[in-house]
N, C-alpha and C. Protein backbone atom coordinates (compact mmCIF):
# COMPACT_ATOMS: atom_id res chain seq x y z
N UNK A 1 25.82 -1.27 19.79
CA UNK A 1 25.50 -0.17 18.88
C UNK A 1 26.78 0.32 18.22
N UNK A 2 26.78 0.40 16.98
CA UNK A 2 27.76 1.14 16.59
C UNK A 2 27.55 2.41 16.03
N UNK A 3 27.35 3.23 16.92
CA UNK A 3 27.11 4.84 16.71
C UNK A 3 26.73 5.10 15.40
N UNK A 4 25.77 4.08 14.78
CA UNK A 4 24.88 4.21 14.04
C UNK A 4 25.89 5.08 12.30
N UNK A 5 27.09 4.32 12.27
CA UNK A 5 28.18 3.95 11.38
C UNK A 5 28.13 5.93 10.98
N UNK A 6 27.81 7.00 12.32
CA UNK A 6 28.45 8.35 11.68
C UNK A 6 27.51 9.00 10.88
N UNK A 7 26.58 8.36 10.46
CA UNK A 7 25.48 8.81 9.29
C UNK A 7 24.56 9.35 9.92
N UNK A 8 24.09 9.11 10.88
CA UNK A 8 22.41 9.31 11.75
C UNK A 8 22.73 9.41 13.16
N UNK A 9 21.74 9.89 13.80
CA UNK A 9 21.95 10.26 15.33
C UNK A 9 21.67 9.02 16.09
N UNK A 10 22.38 9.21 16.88
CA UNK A 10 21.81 7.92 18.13
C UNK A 10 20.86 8.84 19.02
N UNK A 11 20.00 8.00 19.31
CA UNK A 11 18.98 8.25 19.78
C UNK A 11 18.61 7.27 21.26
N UNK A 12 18.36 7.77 22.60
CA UNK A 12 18.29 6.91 23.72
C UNK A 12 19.41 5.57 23.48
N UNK A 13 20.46 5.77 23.08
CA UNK A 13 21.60 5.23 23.16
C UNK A 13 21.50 3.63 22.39
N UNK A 14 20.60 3.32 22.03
CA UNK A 14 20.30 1.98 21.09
C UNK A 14 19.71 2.45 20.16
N UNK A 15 19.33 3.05 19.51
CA UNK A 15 18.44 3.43 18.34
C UNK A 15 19.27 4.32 17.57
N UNK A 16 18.96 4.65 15.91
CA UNK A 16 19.27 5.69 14.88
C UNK A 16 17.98 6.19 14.59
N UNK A 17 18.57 7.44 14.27
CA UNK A 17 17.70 8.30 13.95
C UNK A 17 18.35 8.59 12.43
N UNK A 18 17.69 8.42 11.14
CA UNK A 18 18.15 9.04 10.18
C UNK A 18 17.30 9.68 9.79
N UNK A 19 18.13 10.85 8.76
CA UNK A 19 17.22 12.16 8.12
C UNK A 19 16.60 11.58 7.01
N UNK A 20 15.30 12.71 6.68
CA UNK A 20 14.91 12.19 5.51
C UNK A 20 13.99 13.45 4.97
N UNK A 21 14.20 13.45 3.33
CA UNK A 21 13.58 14.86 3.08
C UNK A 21 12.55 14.73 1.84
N UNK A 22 11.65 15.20 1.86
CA UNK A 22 10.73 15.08 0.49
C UNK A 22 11.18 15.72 -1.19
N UNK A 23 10.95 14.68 -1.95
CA UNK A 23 11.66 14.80 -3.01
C UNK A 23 10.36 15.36 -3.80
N UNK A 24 9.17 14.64 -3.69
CA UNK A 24 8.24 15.58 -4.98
C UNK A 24 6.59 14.88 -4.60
N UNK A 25 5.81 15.70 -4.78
CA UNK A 25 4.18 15.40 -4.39
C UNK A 25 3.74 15.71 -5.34
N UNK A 26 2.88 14.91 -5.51
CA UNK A 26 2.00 15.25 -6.90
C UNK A 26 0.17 14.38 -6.37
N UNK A 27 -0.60 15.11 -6.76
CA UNK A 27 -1.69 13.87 -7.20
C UNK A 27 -1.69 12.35 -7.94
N UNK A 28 -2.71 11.62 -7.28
CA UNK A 28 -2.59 10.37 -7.68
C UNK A 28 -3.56 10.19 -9.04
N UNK A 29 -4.85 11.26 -8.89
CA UNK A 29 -5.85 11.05 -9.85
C UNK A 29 -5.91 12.38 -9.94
N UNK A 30 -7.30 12.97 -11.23
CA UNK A 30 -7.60 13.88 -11.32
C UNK A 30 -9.41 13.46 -12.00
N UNK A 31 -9.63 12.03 -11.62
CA UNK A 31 -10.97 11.62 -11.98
C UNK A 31 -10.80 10.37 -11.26
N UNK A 32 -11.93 9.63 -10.85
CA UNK A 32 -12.17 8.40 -10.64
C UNK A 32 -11.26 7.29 -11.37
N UNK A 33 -10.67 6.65 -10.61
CA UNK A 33 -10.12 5.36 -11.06
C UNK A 33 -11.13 4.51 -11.35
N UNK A 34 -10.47 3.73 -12.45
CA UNK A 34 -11.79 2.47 -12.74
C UNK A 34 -12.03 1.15 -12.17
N UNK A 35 -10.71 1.03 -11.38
CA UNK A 35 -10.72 -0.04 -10.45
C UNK A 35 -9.97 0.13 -8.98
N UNK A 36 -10.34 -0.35 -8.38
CA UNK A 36 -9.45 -1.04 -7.18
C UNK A 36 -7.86 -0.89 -7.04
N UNK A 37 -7.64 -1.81 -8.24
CA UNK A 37 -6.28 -2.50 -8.62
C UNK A 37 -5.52 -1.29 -9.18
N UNK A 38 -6.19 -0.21 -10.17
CA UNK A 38 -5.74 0.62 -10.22
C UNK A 38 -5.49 1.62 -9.34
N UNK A 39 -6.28 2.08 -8.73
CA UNK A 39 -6.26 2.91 -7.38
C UNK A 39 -5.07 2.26 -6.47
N UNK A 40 -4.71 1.01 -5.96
CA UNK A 40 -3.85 0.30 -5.38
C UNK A 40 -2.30 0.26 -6.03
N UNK A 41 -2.90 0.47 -7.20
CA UNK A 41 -1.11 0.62 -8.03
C UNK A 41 -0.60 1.92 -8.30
N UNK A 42 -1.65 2.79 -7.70
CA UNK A 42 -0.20 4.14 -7.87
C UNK A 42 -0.69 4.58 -6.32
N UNK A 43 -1.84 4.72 -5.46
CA UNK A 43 -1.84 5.31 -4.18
C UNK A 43 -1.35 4.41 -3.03
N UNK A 44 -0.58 4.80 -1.87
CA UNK A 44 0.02 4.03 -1.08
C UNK A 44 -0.06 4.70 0.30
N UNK A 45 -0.69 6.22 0.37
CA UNK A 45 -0.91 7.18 2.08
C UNK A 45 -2.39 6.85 2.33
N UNK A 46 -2.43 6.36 3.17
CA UNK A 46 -3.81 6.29 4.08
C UNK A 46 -4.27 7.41 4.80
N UNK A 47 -5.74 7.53 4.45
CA UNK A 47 -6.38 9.13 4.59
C UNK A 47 -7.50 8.90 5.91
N UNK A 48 -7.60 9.25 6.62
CA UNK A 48 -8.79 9.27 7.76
C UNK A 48 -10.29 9.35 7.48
N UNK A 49 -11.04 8.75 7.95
CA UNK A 49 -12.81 9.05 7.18
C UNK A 49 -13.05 10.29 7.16
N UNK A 50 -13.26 10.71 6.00
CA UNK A 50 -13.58 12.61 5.86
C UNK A 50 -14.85 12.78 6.59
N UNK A 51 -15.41 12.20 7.08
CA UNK A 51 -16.83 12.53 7.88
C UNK A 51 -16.11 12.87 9.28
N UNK A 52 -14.98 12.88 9.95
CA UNK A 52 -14.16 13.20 10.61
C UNK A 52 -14.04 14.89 10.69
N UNK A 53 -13.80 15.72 9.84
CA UNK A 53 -13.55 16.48 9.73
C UNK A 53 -14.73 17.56 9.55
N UNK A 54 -14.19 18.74 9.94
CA UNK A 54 -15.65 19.53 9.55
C UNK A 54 -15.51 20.46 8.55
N UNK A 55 -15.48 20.03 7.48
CA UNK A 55 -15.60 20.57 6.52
C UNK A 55 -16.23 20.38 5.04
N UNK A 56 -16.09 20.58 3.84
CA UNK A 56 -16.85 20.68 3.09
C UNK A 56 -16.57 19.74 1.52
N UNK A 57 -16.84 18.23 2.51
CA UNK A 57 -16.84 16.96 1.85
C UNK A 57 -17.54 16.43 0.87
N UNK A 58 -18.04 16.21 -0.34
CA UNK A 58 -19.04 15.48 -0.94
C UNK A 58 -18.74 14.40 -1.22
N UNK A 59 -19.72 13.19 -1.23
CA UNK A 59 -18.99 11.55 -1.50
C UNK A 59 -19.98 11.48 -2.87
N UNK A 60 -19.30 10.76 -3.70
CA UNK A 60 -20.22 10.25 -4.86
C UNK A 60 -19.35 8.55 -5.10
N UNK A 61 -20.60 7.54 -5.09
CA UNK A 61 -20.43 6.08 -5.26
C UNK A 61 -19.88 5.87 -6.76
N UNK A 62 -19.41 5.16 -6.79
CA UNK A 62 -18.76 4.68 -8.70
C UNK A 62 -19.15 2.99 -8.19
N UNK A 63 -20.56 2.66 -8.68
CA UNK A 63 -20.53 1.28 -8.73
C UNK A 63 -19.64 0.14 -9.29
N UNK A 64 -19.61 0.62 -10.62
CA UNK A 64 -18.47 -0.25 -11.58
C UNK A 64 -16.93 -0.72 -10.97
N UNK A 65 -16.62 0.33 -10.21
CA UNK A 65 -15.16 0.46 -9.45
C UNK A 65 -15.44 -0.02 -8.02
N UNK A 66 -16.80 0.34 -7.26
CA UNK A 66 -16.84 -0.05 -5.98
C UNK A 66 -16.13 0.71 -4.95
N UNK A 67 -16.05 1.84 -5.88
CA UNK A 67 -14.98 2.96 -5.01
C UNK A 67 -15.87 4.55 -5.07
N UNK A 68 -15.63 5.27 -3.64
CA UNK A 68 -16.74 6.08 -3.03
C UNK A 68 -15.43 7.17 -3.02
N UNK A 69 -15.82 8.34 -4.01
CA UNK A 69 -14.65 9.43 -3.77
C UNK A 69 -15.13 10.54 -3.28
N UNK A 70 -14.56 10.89 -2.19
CA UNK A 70 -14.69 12.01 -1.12
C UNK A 70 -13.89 13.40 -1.92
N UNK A 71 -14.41 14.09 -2.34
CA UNK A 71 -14.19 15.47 -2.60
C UNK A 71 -14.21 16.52 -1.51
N UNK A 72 -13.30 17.15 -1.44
CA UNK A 72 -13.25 19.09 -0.49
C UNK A 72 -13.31 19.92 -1.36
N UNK A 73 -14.69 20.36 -0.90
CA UNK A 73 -14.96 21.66 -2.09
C UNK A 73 -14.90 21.46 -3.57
N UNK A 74 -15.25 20.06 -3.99
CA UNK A 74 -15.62 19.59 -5.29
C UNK A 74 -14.48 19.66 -5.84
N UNK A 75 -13.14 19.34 -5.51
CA UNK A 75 -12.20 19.47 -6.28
C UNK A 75 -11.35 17.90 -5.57
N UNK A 76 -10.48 17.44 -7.12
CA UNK A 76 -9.70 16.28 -7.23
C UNK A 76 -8.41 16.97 -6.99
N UNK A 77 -7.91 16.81 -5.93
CA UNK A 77 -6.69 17.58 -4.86
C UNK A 77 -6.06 16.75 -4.30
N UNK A 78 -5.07 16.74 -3.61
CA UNK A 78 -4.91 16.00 -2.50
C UNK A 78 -5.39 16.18 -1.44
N UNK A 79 -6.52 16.42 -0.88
CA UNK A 79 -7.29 16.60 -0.01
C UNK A 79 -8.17 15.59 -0.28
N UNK A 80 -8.14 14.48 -1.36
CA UNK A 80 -9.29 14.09 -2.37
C UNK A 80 -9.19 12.87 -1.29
N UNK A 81 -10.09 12.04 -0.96
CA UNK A 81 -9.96 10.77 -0.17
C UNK A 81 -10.57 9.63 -1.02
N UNK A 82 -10.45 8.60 -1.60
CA UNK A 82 -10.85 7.29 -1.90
C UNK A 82 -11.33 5.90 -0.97
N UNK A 83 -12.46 5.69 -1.13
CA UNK A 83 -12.52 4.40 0.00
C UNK A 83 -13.41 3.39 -0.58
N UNK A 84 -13.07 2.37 -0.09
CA UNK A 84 -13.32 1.04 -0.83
C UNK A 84 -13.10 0.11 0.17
N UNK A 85 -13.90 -1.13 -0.10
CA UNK A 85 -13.77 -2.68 0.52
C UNK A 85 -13.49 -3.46 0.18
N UNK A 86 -12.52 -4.04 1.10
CA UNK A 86 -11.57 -5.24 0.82
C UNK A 86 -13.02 -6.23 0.60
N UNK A 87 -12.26 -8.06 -0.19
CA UNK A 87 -12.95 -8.86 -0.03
C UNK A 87 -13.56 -9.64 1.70
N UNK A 88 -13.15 -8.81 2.50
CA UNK A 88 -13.40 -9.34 3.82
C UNK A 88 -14.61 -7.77 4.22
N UNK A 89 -14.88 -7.56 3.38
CA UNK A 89 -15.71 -6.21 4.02
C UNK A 89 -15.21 -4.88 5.10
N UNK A 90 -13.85 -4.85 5.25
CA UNK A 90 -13.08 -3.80 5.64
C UNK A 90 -12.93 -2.48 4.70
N UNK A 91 -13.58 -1.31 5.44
CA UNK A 91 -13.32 -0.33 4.88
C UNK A 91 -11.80 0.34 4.62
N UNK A 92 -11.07 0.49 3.52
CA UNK A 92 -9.73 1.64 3.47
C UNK A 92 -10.43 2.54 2.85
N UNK A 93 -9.50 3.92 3.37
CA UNK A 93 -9.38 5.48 2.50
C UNK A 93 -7.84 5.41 2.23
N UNK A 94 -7.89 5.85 0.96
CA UNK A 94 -6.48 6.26 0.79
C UNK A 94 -6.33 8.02 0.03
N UNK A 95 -5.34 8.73 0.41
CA UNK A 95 -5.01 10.23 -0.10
C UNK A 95 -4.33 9.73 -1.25
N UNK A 96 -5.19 10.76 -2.35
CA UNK A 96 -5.12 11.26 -3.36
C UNK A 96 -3.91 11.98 -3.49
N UNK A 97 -2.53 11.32 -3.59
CA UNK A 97 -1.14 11.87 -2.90
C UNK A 97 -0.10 11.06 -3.50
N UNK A 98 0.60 11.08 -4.24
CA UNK A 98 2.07 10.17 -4.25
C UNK A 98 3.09 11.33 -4.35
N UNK A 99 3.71 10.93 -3.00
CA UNK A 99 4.92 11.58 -2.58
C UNK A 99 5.99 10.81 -2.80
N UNK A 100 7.09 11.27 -2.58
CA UNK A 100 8.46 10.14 -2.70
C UNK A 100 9.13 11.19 -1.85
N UNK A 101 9.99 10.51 -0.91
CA UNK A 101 10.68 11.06 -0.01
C UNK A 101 12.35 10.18 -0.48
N UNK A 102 12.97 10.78 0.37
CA UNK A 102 14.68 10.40 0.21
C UNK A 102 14.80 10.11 1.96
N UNK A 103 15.07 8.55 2.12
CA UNK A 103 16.06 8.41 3.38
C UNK A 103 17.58 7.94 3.40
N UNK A 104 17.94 8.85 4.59
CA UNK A 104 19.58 8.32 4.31
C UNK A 104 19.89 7.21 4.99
N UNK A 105 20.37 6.24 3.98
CA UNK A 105 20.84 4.81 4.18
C UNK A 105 22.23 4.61 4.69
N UNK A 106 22.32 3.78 5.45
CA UNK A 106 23.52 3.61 5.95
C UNK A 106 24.79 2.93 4.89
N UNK A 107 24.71 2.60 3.90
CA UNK A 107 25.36 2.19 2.97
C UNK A 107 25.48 3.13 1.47
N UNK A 108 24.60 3.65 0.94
CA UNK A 108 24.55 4.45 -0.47
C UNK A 108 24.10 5.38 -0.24
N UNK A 109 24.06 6.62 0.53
CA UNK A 109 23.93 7.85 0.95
C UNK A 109 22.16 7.57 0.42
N UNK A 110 21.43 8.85 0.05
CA UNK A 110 19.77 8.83 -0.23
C UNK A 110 19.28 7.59 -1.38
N UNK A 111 18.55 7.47 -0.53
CA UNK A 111 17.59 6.44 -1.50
C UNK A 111 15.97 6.97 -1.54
N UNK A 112 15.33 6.99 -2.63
CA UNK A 112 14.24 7.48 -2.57
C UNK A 112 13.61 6.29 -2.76
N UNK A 113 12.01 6.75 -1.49
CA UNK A 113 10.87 5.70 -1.60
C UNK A 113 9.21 6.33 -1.89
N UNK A 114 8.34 5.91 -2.43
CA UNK A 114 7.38 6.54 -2.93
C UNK A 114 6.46 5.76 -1.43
């Protein structure tokens, strides 16, 4: 180990720990995406099945897209959940969310990742 080159904590004496801080959140949509591919090219946080939760969910189907958007309290939020099936019939949700955070790299001080 090399004491993790001064930048980040050592952690249980083999590991780094580096910091990392949120740079900016925004929504991904503010209406139904029209595809998949679109939904896949700007959302990237995975959201839990809102039937999970007890609260005040509505789902409405978008055949054309093949994508089922979960609303809280009828509003396009980040609370908003998206879910759809892969070509293998696997369900994803993804949050209505693009964040970008900053981690500190051991070479070029912050680097931001979405």
């Amino acid at each position: 180990l090399n004491d993790c080159d001064g930048l980040c904590e050592v952690v249980n004496g083999d590991s780094c720990l580096c910091g990392s801080s949120p740079v900016s959140k925004s929504i991904g949509f503010s209406s139904a995406p029209a595809t998949v591919k679109e939904l896949l090219g700007k959302l990237h946080i995975g959201f839990p099945d809102p039937s999970i939760f007890d609260s005040n969910y509505t789902s409405s189907f978008y055949p054309d897209s093949g994508i089922t958007v979960h609303l809280k309290n009828d509003l396009f939020d980040s609370t908003t959940a998206f879910e759809f099936l892969d070509k293998k019939g696997r369900r994803f949700f993804m949050k209505n969310s693009v964040e970008t955070v900053q981690v500190h790299g051991v070479t070029s001080g912050y680097t931001g990742y979405s």
